[in-house]
PDB file of N, CA and C in Angstrom:
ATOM      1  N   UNK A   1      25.437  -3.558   2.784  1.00  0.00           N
ATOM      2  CA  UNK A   1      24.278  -2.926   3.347  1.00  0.00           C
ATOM      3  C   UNK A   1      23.613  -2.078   2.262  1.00  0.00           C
ATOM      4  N   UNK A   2      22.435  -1.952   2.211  1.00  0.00           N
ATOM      5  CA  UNK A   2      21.508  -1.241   0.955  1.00  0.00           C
ATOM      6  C   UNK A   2      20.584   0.080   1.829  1.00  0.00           C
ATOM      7  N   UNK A   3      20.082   0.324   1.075  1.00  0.00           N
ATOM      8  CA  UNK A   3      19.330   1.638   1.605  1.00  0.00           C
ATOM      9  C   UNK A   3      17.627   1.130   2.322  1.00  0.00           C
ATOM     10  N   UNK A   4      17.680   1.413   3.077  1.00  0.00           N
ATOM     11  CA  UNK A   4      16.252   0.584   3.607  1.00  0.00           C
ATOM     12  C   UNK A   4      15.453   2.071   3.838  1.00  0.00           C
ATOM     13  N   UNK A   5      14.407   2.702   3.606  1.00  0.00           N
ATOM     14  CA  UNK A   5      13.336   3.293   4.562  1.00  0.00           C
ATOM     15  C   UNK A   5      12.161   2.705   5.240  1.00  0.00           C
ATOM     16  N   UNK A   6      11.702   3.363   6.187  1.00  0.00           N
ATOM     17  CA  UNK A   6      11.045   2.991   7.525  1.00  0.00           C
ATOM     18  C   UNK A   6       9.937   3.598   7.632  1.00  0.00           C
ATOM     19  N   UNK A   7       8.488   3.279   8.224  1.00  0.00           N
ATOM     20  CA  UNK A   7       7.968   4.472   7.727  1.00  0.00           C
ATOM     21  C   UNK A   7       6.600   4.462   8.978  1.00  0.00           C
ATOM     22  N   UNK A   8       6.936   4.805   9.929  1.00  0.00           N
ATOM     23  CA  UNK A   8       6.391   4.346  11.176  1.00  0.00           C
ATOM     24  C   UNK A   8       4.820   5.339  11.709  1.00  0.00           C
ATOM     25  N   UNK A   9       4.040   4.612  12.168  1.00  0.00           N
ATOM     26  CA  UNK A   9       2.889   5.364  12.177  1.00  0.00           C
ATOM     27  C   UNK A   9       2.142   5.328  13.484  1.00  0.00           C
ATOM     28  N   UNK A  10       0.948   5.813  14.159  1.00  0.00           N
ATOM     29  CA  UNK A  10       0.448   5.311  15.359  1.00  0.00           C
ATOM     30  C   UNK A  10      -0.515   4.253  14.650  1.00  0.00           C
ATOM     31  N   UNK A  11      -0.859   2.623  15.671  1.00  0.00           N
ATOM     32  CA  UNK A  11      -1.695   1.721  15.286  1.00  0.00           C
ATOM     33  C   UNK A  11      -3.277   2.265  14.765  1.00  0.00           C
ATOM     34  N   UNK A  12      -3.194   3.397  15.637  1.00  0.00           N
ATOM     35  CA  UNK A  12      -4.835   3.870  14.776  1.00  0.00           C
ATOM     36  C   UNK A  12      -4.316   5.109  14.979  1.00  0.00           C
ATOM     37  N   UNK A  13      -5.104   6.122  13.067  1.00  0.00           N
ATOM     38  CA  UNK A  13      -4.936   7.094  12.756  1.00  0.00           C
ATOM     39  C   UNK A  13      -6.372   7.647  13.288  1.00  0.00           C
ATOM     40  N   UNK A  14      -5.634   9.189  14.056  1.00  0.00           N
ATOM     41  CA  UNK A  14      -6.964   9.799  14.395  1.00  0.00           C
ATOM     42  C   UNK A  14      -7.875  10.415  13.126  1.00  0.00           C
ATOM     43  N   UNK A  15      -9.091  10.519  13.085  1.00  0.00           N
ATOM     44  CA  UNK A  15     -10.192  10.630  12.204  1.00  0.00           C
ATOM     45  C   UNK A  15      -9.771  11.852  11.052  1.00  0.00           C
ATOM     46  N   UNK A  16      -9.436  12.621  12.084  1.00  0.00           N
ATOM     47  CA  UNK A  16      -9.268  13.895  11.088  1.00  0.00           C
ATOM     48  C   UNK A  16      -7.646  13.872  10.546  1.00  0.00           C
ATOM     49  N   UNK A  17      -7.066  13.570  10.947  1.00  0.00           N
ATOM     50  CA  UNK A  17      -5.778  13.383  10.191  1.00  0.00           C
ATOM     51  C   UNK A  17      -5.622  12.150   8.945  1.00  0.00           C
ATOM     52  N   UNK A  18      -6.593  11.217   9.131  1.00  0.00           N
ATOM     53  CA  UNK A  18      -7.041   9.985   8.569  1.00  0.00           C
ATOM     54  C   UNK A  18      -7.776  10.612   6.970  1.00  0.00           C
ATOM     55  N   UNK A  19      -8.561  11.721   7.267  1.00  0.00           N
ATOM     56  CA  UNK A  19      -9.180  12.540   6.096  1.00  0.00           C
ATOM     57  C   UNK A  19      -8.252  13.359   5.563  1.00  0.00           C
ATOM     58  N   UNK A  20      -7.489  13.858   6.112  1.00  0.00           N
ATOM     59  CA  UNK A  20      -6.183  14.660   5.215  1.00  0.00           C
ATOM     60  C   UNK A  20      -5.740  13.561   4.587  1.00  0.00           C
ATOM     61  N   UNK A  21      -4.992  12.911   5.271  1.00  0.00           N
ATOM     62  CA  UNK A  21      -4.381  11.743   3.959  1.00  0.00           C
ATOM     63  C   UNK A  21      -5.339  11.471   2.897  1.00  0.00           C
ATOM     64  N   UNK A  22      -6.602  10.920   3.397  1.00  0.00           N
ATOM     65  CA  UNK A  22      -7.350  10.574   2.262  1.00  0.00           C
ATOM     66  C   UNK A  22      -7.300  11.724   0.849  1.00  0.00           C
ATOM     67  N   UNK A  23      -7.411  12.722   1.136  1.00  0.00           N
ATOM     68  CA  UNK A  23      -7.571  13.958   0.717  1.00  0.00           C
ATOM     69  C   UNK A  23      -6.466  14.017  -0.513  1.00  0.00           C
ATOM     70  N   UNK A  24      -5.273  14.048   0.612  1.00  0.00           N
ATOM     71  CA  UNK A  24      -3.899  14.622  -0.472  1.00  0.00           C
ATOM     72  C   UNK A  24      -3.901  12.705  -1.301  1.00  0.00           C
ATOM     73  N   UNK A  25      -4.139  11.741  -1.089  1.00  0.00           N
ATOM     74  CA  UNK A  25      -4.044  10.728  -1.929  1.00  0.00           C
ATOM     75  C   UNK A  25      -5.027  10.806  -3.084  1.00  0.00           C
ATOM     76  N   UNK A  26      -6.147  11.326  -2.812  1.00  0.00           N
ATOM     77  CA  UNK A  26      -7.289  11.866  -3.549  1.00  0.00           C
ATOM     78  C   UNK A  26      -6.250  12.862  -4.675  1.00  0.00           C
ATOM     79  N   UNK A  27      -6.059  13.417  -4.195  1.00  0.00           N
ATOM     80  CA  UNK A  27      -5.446  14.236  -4.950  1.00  0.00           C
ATOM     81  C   UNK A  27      -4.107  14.127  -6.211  1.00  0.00           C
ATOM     82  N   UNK A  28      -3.615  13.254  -5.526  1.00  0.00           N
ATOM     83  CA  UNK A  28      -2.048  12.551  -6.047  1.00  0.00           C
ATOM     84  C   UNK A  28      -2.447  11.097  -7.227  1.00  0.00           C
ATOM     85  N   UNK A  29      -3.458  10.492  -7.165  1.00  0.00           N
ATOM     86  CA  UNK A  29      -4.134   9.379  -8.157  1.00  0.00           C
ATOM     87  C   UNK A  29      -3.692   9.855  -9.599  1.00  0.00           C
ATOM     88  N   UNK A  30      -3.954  10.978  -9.647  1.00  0.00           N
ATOM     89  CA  UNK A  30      -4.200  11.475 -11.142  1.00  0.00           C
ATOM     90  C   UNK A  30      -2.779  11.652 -11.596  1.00  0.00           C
ATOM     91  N   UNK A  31      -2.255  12.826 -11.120  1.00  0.00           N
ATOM     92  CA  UNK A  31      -1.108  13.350 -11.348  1.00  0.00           C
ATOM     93  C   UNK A  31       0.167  12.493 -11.286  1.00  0.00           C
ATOM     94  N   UNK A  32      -0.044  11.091 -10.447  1.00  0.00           N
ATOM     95  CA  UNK A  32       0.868  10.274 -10.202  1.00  0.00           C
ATOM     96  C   UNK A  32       0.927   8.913 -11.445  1.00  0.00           C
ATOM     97  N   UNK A  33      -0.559   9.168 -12.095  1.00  0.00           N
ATOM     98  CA  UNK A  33      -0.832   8.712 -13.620  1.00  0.00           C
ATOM     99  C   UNK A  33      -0.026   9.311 -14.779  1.00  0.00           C
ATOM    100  N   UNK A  34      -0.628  10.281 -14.568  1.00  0.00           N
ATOM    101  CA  UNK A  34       0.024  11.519 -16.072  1.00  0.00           C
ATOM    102  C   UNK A  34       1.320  11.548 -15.933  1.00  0.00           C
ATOM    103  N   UNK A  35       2.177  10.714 -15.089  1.00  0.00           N
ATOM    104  CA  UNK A  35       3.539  10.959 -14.433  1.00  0.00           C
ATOM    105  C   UNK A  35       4.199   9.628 -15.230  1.00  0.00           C
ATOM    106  N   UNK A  36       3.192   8.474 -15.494  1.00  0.00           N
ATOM    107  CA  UNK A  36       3.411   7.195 -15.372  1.00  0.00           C
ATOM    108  C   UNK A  36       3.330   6.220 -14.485  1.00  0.00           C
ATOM    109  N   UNK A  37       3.024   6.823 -13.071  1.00  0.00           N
ATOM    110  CA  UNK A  37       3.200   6.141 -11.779  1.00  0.00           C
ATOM    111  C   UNK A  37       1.499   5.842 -11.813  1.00  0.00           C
ATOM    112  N   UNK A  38       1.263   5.215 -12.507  1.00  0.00           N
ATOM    113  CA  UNK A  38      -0.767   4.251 -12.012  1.00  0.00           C
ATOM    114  C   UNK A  38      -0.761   3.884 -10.675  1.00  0.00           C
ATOM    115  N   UNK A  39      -1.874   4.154 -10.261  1.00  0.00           N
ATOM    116  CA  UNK A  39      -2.208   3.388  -8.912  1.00  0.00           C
ATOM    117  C   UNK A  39      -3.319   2.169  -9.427  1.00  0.00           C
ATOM    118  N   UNK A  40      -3.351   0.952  -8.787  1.00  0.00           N
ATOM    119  CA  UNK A  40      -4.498   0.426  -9.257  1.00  0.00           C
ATOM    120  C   UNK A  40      -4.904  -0.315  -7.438  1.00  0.00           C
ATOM    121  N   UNK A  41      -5.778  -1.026  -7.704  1.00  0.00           N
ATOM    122  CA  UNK A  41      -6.516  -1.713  -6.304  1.00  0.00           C
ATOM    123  C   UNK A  41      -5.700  -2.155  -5.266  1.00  0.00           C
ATOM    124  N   UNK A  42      -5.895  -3.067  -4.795  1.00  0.00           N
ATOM    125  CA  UNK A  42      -4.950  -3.601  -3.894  1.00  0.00           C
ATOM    126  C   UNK A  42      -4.447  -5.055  -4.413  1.00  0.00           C
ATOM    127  N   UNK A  43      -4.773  -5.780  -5.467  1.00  0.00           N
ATOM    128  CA  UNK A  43      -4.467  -6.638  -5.785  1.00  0.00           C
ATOM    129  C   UNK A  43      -3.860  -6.110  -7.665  1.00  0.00           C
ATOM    130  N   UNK A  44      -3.888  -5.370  -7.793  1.00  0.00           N
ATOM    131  CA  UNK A  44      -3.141  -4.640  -8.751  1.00  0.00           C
ATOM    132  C   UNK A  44      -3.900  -4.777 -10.290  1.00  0.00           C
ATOM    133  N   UNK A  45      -5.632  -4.735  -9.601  1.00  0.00           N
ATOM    134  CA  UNK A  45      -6.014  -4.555 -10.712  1.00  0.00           C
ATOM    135  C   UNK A  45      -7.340  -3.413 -10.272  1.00  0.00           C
ATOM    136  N   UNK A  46      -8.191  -2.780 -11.417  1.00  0.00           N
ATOM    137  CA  UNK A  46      -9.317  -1.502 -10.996  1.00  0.00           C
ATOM    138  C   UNK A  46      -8.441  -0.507 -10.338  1.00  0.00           C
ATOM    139  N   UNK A  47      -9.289   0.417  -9.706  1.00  0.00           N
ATOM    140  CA  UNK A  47      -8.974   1.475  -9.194  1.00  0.00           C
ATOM    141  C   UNK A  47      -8.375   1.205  -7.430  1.00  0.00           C
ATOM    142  N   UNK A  48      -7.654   2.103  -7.396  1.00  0.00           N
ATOM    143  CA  UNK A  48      -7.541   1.978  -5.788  1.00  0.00           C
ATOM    144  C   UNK A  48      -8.712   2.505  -5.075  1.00  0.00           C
ATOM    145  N   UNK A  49      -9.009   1.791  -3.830  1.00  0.00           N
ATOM    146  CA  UNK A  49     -10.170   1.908  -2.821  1.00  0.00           C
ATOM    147  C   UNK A  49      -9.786   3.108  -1.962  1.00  0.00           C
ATOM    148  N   UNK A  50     -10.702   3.456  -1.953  1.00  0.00           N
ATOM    149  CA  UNK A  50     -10.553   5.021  -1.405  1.00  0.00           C
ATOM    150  C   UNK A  50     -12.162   5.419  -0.615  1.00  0.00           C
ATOM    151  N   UNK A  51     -12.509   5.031   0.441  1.00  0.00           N
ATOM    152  CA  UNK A  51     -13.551   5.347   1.233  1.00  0.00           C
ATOM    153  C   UNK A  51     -12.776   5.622   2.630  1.00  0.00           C
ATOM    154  N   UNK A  52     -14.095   6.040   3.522  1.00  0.00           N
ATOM    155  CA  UNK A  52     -13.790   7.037   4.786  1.00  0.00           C
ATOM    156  C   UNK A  52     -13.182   6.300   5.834  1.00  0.00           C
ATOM    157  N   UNK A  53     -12.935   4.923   4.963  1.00  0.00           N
ATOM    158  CA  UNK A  53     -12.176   3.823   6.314  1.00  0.00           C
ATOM    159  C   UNK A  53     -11.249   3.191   6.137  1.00  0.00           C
ATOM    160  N   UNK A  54     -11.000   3.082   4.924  1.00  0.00           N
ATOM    161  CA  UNK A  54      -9.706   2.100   3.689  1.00  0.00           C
ATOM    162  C   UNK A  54      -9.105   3.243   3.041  1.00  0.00           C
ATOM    163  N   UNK A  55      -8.087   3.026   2.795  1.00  0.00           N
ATOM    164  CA  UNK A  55      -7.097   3.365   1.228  1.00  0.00           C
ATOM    165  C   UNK A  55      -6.051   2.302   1.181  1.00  0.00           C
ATOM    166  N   UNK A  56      -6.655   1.606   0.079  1.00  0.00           N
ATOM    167  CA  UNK A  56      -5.885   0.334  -0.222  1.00  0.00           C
ATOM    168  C   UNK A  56      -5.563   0.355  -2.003  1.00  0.00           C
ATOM    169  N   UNK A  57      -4.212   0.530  -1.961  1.00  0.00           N
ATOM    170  CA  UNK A  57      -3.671   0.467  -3.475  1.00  0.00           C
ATOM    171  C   UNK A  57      -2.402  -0.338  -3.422  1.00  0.00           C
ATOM    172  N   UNK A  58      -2.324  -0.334  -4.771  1.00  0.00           N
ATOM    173  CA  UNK A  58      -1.501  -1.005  -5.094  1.00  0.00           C
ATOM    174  C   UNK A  58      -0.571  -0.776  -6.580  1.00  0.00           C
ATOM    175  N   UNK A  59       0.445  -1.290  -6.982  1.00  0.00           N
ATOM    176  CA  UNK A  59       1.042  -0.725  -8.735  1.00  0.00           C
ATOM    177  C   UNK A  59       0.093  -1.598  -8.975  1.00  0.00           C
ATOM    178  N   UNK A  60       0.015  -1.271 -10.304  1.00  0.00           N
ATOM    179  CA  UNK A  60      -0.396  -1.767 -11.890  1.00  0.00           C
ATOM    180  C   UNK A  60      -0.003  -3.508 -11.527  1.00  0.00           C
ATOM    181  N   UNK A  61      -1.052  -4.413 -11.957  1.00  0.00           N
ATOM    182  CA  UNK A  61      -0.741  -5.512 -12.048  1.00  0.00           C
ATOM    183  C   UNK A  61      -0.076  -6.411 -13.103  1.00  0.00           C
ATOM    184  N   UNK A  62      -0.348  -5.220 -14.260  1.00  0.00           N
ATOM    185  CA  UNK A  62       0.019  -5.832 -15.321  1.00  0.00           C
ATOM    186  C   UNK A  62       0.862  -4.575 -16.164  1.00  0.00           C
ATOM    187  N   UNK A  63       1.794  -4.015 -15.955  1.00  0.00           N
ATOM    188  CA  UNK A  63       1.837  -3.170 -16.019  1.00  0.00           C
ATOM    189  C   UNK A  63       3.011  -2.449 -17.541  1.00  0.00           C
ATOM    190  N   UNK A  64       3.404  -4.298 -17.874  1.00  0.00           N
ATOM    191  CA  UNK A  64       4.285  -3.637 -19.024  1.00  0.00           C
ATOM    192  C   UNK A  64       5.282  -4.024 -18.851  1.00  0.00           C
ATOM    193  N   UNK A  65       6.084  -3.934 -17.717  1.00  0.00           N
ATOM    194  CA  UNK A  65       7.563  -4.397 -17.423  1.00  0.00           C
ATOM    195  C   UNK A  65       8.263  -5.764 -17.847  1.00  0.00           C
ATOM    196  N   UNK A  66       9.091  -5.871 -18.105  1.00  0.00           N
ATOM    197  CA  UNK A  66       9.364  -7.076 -18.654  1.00  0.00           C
ATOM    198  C   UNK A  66       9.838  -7.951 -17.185  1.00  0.00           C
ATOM    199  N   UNK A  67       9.074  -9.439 -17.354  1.00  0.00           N
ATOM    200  CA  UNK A  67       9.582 -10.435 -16.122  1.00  0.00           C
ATOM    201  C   UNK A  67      11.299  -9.937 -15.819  1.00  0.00           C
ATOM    202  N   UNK A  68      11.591 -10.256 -14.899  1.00  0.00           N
ATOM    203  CA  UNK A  68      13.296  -9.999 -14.177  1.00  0.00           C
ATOM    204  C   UNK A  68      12.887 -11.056 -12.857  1.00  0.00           C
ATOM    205  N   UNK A  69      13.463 -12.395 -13.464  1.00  0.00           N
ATOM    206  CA  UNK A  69      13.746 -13.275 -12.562  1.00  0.00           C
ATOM    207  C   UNK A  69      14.821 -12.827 -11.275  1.00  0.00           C
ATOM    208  N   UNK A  70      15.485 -11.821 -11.502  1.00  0.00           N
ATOM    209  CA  UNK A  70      16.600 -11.473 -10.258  1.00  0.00           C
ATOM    210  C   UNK A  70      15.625 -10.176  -8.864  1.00  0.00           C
ATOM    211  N   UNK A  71      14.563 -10.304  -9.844  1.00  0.00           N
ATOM    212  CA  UNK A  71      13.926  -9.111  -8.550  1.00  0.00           C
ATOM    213  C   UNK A  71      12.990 -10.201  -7.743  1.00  0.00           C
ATOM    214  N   UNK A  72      12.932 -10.407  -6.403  1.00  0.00           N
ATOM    215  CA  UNK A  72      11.882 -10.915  -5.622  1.00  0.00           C
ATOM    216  C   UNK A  72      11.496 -10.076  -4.467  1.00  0.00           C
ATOM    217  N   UNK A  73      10.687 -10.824  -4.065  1.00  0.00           N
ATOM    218  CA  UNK A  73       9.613 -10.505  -3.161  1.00  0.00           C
ATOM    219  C   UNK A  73      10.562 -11.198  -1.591  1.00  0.00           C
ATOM    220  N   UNK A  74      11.096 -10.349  -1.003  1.00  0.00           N
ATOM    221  CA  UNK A  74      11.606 -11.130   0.143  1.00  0.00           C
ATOM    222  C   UNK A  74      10.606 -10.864   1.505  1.00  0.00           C
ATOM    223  N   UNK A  75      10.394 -12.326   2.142  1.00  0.00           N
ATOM    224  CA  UNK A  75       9.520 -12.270   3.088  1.00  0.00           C
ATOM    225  C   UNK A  75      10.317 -11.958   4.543  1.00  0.00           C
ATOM    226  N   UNK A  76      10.044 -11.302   5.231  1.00  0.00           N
ATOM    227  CA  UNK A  76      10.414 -11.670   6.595  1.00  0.00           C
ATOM    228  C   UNK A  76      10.616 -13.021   7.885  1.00  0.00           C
ATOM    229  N   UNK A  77      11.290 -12.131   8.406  1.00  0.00           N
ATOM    230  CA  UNK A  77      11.301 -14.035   9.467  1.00  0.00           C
ATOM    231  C   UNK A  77      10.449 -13.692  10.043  1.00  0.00           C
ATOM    232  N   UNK A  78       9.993 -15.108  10.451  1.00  0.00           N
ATOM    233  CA  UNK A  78       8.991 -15.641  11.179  1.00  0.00           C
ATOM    234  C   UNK A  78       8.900 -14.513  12.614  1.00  0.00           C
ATOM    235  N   UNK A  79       9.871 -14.443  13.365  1.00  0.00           N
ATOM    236  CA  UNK A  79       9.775 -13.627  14.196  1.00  0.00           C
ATOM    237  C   UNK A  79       9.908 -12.173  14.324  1.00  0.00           C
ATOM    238  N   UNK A  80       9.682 -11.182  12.868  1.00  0.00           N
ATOM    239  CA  UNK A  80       9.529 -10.051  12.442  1.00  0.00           C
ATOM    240  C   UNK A  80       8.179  -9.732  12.841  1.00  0.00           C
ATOM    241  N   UNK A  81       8.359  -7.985  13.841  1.00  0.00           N
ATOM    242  CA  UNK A  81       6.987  -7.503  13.605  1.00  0.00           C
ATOM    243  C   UNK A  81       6.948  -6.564  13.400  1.00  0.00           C
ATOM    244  N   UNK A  82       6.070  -5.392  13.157  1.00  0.00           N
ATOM    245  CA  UNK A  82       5.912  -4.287  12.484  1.00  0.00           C
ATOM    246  C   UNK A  82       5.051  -3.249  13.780  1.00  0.00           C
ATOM    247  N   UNK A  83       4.183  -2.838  13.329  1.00  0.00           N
ATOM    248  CA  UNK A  83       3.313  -1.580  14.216  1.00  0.00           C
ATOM    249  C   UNK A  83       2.496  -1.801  14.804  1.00  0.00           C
ATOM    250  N   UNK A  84       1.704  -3.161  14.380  1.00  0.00           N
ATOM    251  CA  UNK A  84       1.085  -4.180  14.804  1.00  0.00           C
ATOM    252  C   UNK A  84       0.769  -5.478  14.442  1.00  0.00           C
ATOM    253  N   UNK A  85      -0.431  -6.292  14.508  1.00  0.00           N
ATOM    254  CA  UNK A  85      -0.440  -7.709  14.422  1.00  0.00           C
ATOM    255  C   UNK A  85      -0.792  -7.730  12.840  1.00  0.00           C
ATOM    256  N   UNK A  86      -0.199  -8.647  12.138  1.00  0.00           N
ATOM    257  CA  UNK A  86      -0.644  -8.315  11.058  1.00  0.00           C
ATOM    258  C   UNK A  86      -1.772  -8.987  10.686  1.00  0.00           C
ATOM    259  N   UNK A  87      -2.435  -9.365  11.980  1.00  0.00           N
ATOM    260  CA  UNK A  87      -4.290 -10.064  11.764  1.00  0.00           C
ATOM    261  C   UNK A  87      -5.000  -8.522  11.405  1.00  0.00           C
ATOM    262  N   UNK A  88      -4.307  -7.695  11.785  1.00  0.00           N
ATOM    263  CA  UNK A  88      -5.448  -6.032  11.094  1.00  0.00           C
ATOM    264  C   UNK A  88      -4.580  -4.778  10.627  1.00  0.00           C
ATOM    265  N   UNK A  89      -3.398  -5.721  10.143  1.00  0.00           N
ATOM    266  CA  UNK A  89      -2.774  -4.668   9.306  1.00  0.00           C
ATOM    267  C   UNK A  89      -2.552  -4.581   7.346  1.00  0.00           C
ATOM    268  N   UNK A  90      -3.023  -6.586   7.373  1.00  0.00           N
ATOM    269  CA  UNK A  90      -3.165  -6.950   6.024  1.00  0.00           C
ATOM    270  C   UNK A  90      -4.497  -7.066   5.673  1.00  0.00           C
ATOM    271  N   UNK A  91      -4.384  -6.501   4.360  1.00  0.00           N
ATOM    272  CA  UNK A  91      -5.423  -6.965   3.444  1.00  0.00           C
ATOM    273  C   UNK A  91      -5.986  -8.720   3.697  1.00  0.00           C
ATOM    274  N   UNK A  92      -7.099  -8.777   3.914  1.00  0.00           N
ATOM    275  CA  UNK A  92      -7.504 -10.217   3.888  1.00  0.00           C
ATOM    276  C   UNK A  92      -7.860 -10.982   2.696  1.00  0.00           C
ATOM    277  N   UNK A  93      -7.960  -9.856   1.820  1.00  0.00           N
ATOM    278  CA  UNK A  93      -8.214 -10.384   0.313  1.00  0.00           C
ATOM    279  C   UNK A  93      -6.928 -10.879  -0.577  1.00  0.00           C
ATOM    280  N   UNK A  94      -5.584 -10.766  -0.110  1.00  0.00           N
ATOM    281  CA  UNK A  94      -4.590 -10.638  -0.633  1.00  0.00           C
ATOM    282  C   UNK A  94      -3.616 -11.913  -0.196  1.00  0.00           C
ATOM    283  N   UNK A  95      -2.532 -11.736  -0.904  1.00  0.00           N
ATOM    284  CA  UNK A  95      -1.873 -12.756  -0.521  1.00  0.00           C
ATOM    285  C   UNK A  95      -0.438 -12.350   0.712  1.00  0.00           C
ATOM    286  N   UNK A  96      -1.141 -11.401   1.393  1.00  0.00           N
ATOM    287  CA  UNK A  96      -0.243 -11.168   2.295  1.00  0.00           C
ATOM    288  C   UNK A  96       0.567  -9.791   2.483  1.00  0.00           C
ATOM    289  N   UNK A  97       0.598  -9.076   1.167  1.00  0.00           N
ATOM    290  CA  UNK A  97       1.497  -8.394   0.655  1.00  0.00           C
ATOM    291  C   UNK A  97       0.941  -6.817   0.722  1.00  0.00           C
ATOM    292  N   UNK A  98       0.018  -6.987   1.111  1.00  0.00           N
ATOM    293  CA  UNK A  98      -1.017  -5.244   0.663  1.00  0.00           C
ATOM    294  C   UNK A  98      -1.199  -5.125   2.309  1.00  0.00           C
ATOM    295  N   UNK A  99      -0.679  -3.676   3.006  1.00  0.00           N
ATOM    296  CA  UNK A  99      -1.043  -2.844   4.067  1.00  0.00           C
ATOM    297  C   UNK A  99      -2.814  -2.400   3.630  1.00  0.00           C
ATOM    298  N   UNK A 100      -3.282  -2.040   4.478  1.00  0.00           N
ATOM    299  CA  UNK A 100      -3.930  -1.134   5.059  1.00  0.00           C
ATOM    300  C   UNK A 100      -3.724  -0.269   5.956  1.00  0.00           C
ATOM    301  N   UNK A 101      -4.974   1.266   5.393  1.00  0.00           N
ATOM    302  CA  UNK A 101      -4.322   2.092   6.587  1.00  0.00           C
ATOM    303  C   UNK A 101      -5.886   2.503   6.582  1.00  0.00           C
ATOM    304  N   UNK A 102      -6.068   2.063   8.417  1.00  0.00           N
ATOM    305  CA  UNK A 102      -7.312   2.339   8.501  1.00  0.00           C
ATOM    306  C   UNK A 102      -7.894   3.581   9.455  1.00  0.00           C
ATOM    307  N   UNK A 103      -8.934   4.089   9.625  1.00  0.00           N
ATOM    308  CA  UNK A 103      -8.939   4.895  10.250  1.00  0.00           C
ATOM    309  C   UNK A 103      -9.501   4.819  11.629  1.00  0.00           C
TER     310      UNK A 103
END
């Protein structure tokens, strides 16, 4: 057994709590740079999206690390669900893999 966290939310964030987050993420971009930790878009390239209805990021797409064939991407089963449908919880631009958190 490995360490899993969970990280559970209501399906829609109310408006003004939706702007605090925005806020303290606003805030954390920079400092989470100068740290080494980049944020970039949601497809892991530009800046992360950050307007009054999206915050969609993602790591560095290209970021330096050397390939490690032993790390993957494990998908869920088919009959896994989350907080909601993931017809409006994924990025549509993506390949599946990028949340949104909308307001």
């Amino acid at each position: 057994m490995g360490y899993t966290h969970y990280w559970y939310r209501p399906l829609k964030i109310p408006a003004e709590i939706f702007w605090a987050i925005r806020l303290d993420f606003e805030r954390l971009v920079l400092p989470l740079a100068d740290l080494g930790v980049p944020l970039a878009g949601g497809m892991g390239e530009g800046p992360p999206e950050i307007t009054n209805d999206d915050l969609i990021f993602n790591g560095v797409k290209l970021c330096g690390h050397p390939a490690n064939d032993l790390i993957s991407i494990p998908f869920p089963a088919a009959d896994a669900s989350g907080i909601g449908p993931s017809t409006t919880a994924l990025d549509d631009s993506s390949d599946g893999l990028i949340t949104k958190l909308v307001s």
